[in-house]
Protein backbone atom coordinates (compact mmCIF):
# COMPACT_ATOMS: atom_id res chain seq x y z
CA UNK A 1 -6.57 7.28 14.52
CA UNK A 2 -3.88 8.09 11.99
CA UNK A 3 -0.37 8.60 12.57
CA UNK A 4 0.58 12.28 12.87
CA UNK A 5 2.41 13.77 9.55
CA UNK A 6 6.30 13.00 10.46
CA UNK A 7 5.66 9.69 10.83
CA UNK A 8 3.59 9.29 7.57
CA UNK A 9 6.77 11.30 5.76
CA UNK A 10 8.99 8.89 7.38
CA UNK A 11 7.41 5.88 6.03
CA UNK A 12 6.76 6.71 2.82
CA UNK A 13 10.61 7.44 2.52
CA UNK A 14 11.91 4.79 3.46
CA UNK A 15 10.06 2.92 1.76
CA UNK A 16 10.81 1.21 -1.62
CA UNK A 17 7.97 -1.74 -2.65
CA UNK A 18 4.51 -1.45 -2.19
CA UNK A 19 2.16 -4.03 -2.95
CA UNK A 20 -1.17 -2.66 -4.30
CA UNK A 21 -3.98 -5.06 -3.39
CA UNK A 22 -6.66 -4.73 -5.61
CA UNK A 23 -4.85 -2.86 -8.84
CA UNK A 24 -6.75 -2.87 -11.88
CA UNK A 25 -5.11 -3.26 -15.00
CA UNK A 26 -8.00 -0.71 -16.41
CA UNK A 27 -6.37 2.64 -16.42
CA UNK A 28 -9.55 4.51 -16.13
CA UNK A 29 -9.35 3.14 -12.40
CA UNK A 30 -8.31 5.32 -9.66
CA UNK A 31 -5.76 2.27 -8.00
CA UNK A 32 -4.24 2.46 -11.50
CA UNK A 33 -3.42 5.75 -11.85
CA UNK A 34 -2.38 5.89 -7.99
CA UNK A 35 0.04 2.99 -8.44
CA UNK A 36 1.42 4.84 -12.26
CA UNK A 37 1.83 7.71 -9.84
CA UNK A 38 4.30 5.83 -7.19
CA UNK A 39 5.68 3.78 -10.13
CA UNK A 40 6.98 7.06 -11.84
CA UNK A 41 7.69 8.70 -7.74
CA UNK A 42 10.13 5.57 -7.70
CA UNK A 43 8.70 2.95 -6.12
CA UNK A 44 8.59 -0.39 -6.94
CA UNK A 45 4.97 -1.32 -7.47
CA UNK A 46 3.64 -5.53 -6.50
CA UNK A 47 0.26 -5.68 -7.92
CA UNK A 48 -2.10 -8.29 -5.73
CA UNK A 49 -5.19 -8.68 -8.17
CA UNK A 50 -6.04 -12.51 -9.15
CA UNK A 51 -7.58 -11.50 -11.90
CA UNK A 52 -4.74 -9.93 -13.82
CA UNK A 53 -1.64 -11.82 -14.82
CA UNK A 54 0.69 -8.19 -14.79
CA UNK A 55 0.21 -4.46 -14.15
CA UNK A 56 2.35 -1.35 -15.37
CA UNK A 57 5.13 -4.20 -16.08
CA UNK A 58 5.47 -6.02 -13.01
CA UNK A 59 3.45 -9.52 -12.52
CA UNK A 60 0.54 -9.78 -10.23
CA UNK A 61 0.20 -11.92 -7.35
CA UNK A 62 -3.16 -13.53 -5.90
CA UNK A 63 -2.81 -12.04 -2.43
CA UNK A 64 0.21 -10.07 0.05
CA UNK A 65 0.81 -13.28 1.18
CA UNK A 66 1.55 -14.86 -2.14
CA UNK A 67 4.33 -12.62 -2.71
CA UNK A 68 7.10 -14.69 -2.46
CA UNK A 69 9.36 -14.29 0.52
CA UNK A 70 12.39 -12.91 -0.84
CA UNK A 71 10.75 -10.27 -2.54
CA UNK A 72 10.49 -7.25 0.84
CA UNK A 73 7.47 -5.27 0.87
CA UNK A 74 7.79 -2.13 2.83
CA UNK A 75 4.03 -1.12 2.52
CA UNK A 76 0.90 -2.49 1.81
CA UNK A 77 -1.38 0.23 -0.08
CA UNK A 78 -5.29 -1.59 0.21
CA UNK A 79 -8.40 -0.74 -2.56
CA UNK A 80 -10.57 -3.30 -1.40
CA UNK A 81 -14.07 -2.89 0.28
CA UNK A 82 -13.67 -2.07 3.60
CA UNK A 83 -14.89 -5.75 5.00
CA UNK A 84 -12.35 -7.50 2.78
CA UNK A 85 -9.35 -5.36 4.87
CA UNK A 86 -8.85 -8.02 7.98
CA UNK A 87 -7.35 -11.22 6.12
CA UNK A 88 -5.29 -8.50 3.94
CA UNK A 89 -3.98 -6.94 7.20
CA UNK A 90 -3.35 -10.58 8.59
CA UNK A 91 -1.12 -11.46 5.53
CA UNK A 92 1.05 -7.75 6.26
CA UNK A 93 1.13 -8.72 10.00
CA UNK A 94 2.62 -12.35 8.75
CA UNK A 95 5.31 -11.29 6.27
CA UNK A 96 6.33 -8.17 8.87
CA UNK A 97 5.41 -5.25 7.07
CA UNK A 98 5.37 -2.33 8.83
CA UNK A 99 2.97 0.10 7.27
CA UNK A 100 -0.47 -0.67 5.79
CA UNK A 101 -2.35 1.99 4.12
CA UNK A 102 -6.49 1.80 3.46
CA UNK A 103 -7.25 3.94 0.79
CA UNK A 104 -9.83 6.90 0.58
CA UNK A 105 -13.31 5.11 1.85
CA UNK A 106 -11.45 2.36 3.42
CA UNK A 107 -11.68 1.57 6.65
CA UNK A 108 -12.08 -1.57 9.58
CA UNK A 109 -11.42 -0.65 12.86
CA UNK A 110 -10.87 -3.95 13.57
CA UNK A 111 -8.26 -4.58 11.35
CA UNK A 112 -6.34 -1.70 11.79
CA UNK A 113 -6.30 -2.24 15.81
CA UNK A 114 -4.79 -5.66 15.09
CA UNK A 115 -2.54 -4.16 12.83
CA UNK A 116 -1.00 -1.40 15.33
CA UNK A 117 -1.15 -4.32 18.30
CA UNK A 118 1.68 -6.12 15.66
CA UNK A 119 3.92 -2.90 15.61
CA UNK A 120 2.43 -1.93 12.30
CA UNK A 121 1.49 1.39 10.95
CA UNK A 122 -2.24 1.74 10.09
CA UNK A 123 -3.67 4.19 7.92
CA UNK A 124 -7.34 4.49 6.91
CA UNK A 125 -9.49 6.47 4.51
CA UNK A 126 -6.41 8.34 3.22
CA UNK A 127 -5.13 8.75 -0.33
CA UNK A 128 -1.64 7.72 -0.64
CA UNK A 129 -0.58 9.68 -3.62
CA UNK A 130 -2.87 13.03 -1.84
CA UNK A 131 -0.42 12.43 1.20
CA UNK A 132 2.68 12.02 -0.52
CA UNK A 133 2.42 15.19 -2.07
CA UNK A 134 1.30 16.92 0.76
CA UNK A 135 3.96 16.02 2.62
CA UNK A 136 6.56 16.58 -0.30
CA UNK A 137 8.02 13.24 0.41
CA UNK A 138 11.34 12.72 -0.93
CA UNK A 139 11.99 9.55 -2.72
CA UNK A 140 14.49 8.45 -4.65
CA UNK A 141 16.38 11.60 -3.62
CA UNK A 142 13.53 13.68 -5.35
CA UNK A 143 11.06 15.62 -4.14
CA UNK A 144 7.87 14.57 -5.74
């Protein structure tokens, strides 16, 4: 179950980083254009793609848990297949971040039950950038 809409428009203001685990560097991709959209909302955007050496400017990491430490992530945004969400929501759990957020056809049950049992935020089969307009989240001081 996903959290109800003032907590969702809580989160995604305070939040300032969010690593993007599975970003293509292919702009034709719909986690490219997602993370250009929260780039250009004011984020700061962490790509976590082992593939890809950097992404809309900022370097790419293997995985959430390669991020080095000093560098807070507030939120977690996941395109990966559904089975490859547990060890991703393991990593979040480990460095403390408090919301993780499956994207549109994602979704693990089992990983997102682990998730809220460690005081995180779990959201599944939801489009971040769909949401953040929805909610006319303010960030940066700007409603976007």
């Amino acid at each position: 179950m996903n959290p109800p809409d003032d907590t969702l428009r809580r989160a995604l203001e305070q939040a300032r980083t969010i690593a993007v685990v599975g970003l293509s560097d292919k702009p034709e991709r719909d986690s490219y254009g997602i993370a250009q959209y929260l780039q250009g909302a004011g984020y700061r955007i962490v790509p976590v793609n082992p593939r890809v050496a950097q992404v809309l400017g900022e370097r790419s990491y293997p995985s959430v848990g390669a991020i080095p430490a000093d560098l807070r992530v507030d939120l977690v945004d996941v395109f990966r297949r559904s089975e490859e969400v547990p060890p991703i929501v393991d990593e979040a759990i480990a460095r403390k971040v408090p919301l993780v957020w499956m994207q549109l056809g994602v979704s693990n049950a089992e990983a997102a039950e682990k998730g809220r049992a460690a005081g995180v935020t779990v959201v599944e089969d939801r489009c971040i950038r769909v949401d953040h307009r929805r909610l006319g989240v303010r960030t940066g001081g700007v409603a976007r």
